[in-house]
N, C-alpha and C. Protein backbone atom coordinates (compact mmCIF):
# COMPACT_ATOMS: atom_id res chain seq x y z
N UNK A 1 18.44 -9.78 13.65
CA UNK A 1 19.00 -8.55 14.17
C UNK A 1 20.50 -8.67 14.39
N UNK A 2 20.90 -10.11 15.11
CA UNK A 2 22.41 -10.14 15.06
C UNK A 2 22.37 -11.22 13.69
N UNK A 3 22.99 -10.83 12.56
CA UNK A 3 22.95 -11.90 11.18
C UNK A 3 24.21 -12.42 11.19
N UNK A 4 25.55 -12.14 11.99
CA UNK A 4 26.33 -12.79 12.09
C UNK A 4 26.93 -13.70 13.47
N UNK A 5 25.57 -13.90 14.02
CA UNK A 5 26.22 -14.74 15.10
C UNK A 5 24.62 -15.56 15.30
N UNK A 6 24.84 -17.14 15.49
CA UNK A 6 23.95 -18.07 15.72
C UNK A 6 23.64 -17.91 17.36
N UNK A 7 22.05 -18.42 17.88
CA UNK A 7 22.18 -18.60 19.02
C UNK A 7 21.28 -19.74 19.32
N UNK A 8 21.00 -19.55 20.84
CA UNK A 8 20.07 -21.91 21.11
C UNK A 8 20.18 -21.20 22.34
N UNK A 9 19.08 -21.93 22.74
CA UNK A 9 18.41 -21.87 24.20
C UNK A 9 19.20 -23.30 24.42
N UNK A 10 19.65 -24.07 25.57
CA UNK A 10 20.08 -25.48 25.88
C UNK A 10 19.76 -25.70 27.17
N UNK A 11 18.55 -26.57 27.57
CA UNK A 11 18.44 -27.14 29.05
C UNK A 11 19.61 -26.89 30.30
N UNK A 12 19.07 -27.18 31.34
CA UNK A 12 20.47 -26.92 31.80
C UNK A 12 20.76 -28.08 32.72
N UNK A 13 19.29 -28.66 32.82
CA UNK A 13 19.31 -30.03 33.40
C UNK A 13 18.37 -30.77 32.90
N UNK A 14 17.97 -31.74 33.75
CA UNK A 14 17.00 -32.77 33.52
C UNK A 14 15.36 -32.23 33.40
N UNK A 15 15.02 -31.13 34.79
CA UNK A 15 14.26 -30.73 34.81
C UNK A 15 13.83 -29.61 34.16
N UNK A 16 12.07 -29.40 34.09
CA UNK A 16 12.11 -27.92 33.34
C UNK A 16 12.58 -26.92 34.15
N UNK A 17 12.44 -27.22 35.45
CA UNK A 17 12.76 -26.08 36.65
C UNK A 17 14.20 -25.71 36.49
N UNK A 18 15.18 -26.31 36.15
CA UNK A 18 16.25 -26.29 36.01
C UNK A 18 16.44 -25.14 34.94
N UNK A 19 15.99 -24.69 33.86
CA UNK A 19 16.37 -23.38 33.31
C UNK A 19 16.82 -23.70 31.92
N UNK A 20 17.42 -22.90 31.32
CA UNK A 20 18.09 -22.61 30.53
C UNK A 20 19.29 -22.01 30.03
N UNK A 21 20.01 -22.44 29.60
CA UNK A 21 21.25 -21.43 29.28
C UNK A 21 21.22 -21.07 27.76
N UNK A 22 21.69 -19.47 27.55
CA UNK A 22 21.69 -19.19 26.08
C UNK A 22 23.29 -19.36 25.92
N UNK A 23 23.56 -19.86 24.40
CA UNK A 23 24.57 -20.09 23.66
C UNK A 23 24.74 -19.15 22.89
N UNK A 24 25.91 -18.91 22.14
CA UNK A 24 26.08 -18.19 21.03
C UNK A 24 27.21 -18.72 20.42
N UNK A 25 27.39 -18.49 19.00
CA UNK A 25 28.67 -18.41 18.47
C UNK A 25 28.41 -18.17 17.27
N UNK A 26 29.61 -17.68 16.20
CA UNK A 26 29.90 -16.70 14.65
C UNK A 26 28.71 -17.86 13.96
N UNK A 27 28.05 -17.16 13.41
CA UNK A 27 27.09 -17.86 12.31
C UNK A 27 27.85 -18.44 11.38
N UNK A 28 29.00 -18.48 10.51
CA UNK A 28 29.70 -18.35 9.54
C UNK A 28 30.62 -19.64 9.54
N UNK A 29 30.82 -20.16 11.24
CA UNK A 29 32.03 -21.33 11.65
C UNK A 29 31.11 -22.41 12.32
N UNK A 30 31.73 -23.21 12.60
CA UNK A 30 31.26 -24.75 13.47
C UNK A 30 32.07 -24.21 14.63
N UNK A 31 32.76 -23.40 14.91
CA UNK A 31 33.32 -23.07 16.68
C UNK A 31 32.02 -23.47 17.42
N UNK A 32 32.76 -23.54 18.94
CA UNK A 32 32.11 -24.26 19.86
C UNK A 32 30.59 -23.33 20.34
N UNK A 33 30.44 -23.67 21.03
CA UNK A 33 28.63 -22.77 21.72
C UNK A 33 29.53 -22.23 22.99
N UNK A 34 29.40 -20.99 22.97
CA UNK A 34 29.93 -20.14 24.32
C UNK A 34 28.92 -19.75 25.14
N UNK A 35 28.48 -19.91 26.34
CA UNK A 35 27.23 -19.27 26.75
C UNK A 35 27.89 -18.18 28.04
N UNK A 36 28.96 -17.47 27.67
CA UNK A 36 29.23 -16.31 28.91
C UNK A 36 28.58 -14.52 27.69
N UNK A 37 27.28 -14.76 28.12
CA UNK A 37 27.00 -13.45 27.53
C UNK A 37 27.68 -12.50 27.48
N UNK A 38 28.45 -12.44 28.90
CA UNK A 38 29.30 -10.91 29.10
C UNK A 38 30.27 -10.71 27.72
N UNK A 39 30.43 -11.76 27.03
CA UNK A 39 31.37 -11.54 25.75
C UNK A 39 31.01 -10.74 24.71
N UNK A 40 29.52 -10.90 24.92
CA UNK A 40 28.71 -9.96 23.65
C UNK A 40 28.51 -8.28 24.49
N UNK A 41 28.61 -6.99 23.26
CA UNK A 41 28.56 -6.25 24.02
C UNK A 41 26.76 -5.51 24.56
N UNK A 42 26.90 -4.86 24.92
CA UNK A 42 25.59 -4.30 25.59
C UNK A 42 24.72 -4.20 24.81
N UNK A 43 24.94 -3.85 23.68
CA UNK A 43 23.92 -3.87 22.40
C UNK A 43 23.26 -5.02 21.78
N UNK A 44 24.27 -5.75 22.16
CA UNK A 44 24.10 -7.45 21.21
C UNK A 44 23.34 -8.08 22.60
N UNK A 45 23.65 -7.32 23.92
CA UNK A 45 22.92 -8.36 24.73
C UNK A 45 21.26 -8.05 24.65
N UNK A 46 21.08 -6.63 24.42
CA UNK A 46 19.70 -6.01 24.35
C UNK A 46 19.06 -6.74 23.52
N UNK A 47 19.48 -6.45 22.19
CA UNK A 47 18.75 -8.11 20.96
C UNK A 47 18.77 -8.81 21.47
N UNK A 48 19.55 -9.57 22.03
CA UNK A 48 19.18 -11.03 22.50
C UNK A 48 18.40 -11.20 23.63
N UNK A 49 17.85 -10.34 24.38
CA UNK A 49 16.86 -10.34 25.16
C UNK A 49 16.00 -10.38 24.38
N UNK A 50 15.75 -9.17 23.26
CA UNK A 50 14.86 -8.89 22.95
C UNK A 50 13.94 -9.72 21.92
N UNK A 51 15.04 -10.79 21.44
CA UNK A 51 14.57 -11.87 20.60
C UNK A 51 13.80 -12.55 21.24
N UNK A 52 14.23 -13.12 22.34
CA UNK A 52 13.99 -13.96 23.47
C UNK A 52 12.53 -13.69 23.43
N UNK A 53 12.30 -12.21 23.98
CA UNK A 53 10.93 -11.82 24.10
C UNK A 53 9.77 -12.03 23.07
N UNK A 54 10.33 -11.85 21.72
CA UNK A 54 9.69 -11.62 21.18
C UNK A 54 9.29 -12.89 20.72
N UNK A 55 10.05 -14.16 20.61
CA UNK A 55 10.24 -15.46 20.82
C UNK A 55 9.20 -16.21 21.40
N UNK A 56 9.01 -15.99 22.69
CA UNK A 56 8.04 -15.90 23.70
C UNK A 56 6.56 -15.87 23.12
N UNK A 57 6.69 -13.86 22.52
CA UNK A 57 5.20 -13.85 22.33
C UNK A 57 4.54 -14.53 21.10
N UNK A 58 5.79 -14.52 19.58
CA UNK A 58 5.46 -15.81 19.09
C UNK A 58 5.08 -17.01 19.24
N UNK A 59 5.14 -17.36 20.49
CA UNK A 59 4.72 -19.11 20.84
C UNK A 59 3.55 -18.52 21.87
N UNK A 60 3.20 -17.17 22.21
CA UNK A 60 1.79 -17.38 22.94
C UNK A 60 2.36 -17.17 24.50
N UNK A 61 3.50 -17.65 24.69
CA UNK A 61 4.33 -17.37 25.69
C UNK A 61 4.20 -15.93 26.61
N UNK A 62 4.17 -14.97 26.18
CA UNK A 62 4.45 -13.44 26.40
C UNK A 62 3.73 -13.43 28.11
N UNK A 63 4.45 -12.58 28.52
CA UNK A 63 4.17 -12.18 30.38
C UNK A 63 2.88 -11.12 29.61
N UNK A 64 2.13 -11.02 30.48
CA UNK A 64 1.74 -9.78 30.59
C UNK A 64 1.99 -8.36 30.75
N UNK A 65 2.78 -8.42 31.57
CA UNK A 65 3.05 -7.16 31.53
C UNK A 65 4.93 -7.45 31.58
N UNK A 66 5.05 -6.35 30.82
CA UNK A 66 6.90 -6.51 30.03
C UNK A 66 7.12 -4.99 30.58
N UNK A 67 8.01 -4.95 31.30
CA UNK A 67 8.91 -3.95 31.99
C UNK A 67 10.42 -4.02 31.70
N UNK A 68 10.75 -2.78 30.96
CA UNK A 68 12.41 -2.90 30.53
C UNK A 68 12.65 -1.67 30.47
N UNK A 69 14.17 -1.59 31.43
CA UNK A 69 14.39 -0.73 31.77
C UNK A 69 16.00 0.19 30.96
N UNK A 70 15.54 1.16 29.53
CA UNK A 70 16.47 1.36 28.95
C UNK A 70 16.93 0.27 27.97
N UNK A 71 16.16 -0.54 27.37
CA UNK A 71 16.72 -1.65 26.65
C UNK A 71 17.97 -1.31 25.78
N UNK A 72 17.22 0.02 25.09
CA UNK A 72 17.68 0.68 23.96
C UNK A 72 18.92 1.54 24.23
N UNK A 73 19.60 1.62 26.14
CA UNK A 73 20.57 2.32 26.29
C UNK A 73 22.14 2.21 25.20
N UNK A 74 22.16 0.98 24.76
CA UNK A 74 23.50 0.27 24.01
C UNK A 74 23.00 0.33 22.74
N UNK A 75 21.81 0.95 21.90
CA UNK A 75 21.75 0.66 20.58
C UNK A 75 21.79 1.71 19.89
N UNK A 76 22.28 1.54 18.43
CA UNK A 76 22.18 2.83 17.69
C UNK A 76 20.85 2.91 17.29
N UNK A 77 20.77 4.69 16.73
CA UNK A 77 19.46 4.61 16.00
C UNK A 77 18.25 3.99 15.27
N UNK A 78 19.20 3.19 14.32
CA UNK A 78 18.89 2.19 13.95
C UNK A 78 17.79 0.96 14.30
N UNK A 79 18.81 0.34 15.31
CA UNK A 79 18.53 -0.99 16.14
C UNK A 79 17.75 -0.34 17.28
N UNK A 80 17.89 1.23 17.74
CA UNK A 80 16.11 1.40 18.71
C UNK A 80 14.98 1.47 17.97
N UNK A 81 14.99 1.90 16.98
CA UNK A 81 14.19 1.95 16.11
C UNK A 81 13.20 0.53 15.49
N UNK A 82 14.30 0.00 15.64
CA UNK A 82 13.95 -1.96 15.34
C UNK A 82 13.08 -2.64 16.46
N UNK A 83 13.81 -2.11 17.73
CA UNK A 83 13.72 -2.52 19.17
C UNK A 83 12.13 -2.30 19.16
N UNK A 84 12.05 -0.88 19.25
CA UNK A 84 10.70 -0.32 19.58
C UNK A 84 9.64 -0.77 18.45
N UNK A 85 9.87 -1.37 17.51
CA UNK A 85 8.87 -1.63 16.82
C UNK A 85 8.71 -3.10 17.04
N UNK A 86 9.60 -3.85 17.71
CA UNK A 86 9.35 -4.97 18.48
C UNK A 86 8.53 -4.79 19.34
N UNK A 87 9.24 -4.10 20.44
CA UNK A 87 8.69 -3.88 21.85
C UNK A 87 6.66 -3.51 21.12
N UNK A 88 6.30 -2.75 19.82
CA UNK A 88 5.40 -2.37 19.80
C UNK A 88 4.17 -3.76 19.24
N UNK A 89 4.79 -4.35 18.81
CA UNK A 89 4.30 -5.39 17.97
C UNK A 89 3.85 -7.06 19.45
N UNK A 90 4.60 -6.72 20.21
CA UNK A 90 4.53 -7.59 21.62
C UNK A 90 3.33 -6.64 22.22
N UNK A 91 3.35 -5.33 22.26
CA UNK A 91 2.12 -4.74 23.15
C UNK A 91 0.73 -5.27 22.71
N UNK A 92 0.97 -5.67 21.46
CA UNK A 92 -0.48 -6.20 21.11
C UNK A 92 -1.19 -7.19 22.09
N UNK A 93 -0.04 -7.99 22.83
CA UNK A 93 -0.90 -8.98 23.40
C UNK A 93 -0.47 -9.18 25.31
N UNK A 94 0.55 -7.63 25.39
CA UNK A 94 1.24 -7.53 26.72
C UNK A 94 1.08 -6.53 26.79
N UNK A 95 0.60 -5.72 28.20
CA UNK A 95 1.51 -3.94 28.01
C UNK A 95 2.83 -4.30 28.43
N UNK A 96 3.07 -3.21 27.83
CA UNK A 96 4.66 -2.61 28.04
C UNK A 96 4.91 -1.80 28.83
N UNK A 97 5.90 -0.99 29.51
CA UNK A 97 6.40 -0.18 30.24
C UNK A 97 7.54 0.05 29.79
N UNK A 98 8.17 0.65 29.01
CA UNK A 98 9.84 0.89 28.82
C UNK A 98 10.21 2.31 29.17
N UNK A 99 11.46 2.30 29.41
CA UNK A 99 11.98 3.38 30.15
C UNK A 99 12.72 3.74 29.33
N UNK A 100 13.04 5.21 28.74
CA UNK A 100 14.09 5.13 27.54
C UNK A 100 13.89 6.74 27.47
N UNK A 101 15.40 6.99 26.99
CA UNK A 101 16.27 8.69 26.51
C UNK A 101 15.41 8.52 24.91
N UNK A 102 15.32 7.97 24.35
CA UNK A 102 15.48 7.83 23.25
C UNK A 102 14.76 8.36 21.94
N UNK A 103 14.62 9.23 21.46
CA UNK A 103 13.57 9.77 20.55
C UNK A 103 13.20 8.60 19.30
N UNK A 104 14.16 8.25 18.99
CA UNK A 104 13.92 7.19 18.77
C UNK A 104 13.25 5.38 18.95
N UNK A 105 13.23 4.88 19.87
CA UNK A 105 12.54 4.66 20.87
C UNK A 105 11.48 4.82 20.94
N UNK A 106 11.31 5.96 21.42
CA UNK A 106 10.21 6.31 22.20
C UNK A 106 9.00 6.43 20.74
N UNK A 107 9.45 6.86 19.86
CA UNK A 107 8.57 7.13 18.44
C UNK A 107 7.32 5.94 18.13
N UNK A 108 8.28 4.59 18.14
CA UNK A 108 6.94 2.94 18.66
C UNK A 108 5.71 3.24 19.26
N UNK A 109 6.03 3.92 20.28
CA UNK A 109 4.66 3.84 21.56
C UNK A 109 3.95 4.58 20.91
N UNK A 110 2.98 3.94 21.65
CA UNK A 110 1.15 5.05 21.35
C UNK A 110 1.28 6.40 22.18
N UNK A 111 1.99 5.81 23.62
CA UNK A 111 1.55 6.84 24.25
C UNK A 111 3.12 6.91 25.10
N UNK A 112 3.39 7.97 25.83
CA UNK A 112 4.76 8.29 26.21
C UNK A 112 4.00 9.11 27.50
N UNK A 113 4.96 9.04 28.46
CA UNK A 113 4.68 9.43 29.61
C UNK A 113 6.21 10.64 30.12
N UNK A 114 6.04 11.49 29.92
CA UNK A 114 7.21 12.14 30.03
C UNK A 114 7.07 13.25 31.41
N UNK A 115 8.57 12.72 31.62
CA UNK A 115 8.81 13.04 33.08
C UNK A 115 9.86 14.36 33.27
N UNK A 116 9.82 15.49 33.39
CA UNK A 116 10.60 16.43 33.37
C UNK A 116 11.13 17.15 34.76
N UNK A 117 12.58 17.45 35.37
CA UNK A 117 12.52 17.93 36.13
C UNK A 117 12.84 19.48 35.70
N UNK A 118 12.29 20.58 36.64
CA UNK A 118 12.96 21.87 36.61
C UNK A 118 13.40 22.50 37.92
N UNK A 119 13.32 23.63 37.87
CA UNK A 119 13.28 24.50 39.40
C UNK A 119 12.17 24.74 39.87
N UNK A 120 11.14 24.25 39.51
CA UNK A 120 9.74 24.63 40.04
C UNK A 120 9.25 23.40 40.69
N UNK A 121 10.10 21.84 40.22
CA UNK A 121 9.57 20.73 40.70
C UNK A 121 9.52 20.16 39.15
N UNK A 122 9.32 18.77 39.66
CA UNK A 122 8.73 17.55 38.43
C UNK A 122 7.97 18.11 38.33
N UNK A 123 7.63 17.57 36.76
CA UNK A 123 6.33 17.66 35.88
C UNK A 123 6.57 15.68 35.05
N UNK A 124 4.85 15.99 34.97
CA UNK A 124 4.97 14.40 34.52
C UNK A 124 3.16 14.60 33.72
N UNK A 125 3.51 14.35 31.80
CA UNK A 125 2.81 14.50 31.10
C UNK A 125 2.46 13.11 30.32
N UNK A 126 1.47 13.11 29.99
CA UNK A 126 1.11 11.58 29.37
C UNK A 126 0.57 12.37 28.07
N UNK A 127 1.37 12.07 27.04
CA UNK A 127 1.54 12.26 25.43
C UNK A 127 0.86 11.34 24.63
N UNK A 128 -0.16 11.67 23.56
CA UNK A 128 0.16 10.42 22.56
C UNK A 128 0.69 10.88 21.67
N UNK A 129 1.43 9.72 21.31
CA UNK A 129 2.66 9.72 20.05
C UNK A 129 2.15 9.90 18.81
């Protein structure tokens, strides 16, 4: 999803408790491993969560239940489109919950829960897609 930039999970200590830090840098150079995410922008950080995740449910890993809120706020059409067919392909073995503007987006799910306000009060409809 990002094809021009490499990334690595790297210990952060001795222990497993100790964590992880993600790296990045240009796929293309030997430059150093930067791990201050804030460098990548909002879009590039959403993939890289979203790899992460999906990462996860490849190894069997996956939470049960996956809550994300707007993943798809920073992506184009495109890349929600990508997102959500991630996010849909992980429901197989997690539910999901995502929160999202997105018609795009939202198109993945089975089912959509749509929340509307007016002058009469909320309304809140459960759709299938």
């Amino acid at each position: 999803m990002l094809p021009d930039m490499a990334f690595r999970a790297v210990k952060t200590g001795p222990h497993a408790h100790d964590g992880v830090a993600i790296q990045f840098r240009a796929a293309t150079t030997s430059s150093p491993w930067r791990d201050a995410l804030r460098e990548l922008s909002g879009g590039q950080r959403s993939l890289v969560a979203l790899a992460f995740l999906t990462a996860a449910g490849a190894a069997g890993a996956a939470p049960t239940l996956l809550l994300v809120d707007e993943l798809d706020a920073a992506l184009d059409g495109v890349n929600a489109e990508r997102a959500g067919a991630l996010l849909a392909a992980l429901s197989r073995g997690s539910q999901v919950l995502a929160i999202s503007h997105s018609a795009a987006f939202q198109s993945a799910a089975k089912h959509c829960l749509r929340v509307t306000r007016g002058e009469s009060g909320t309304a809140v409809r459960l759709e299938r897609v």
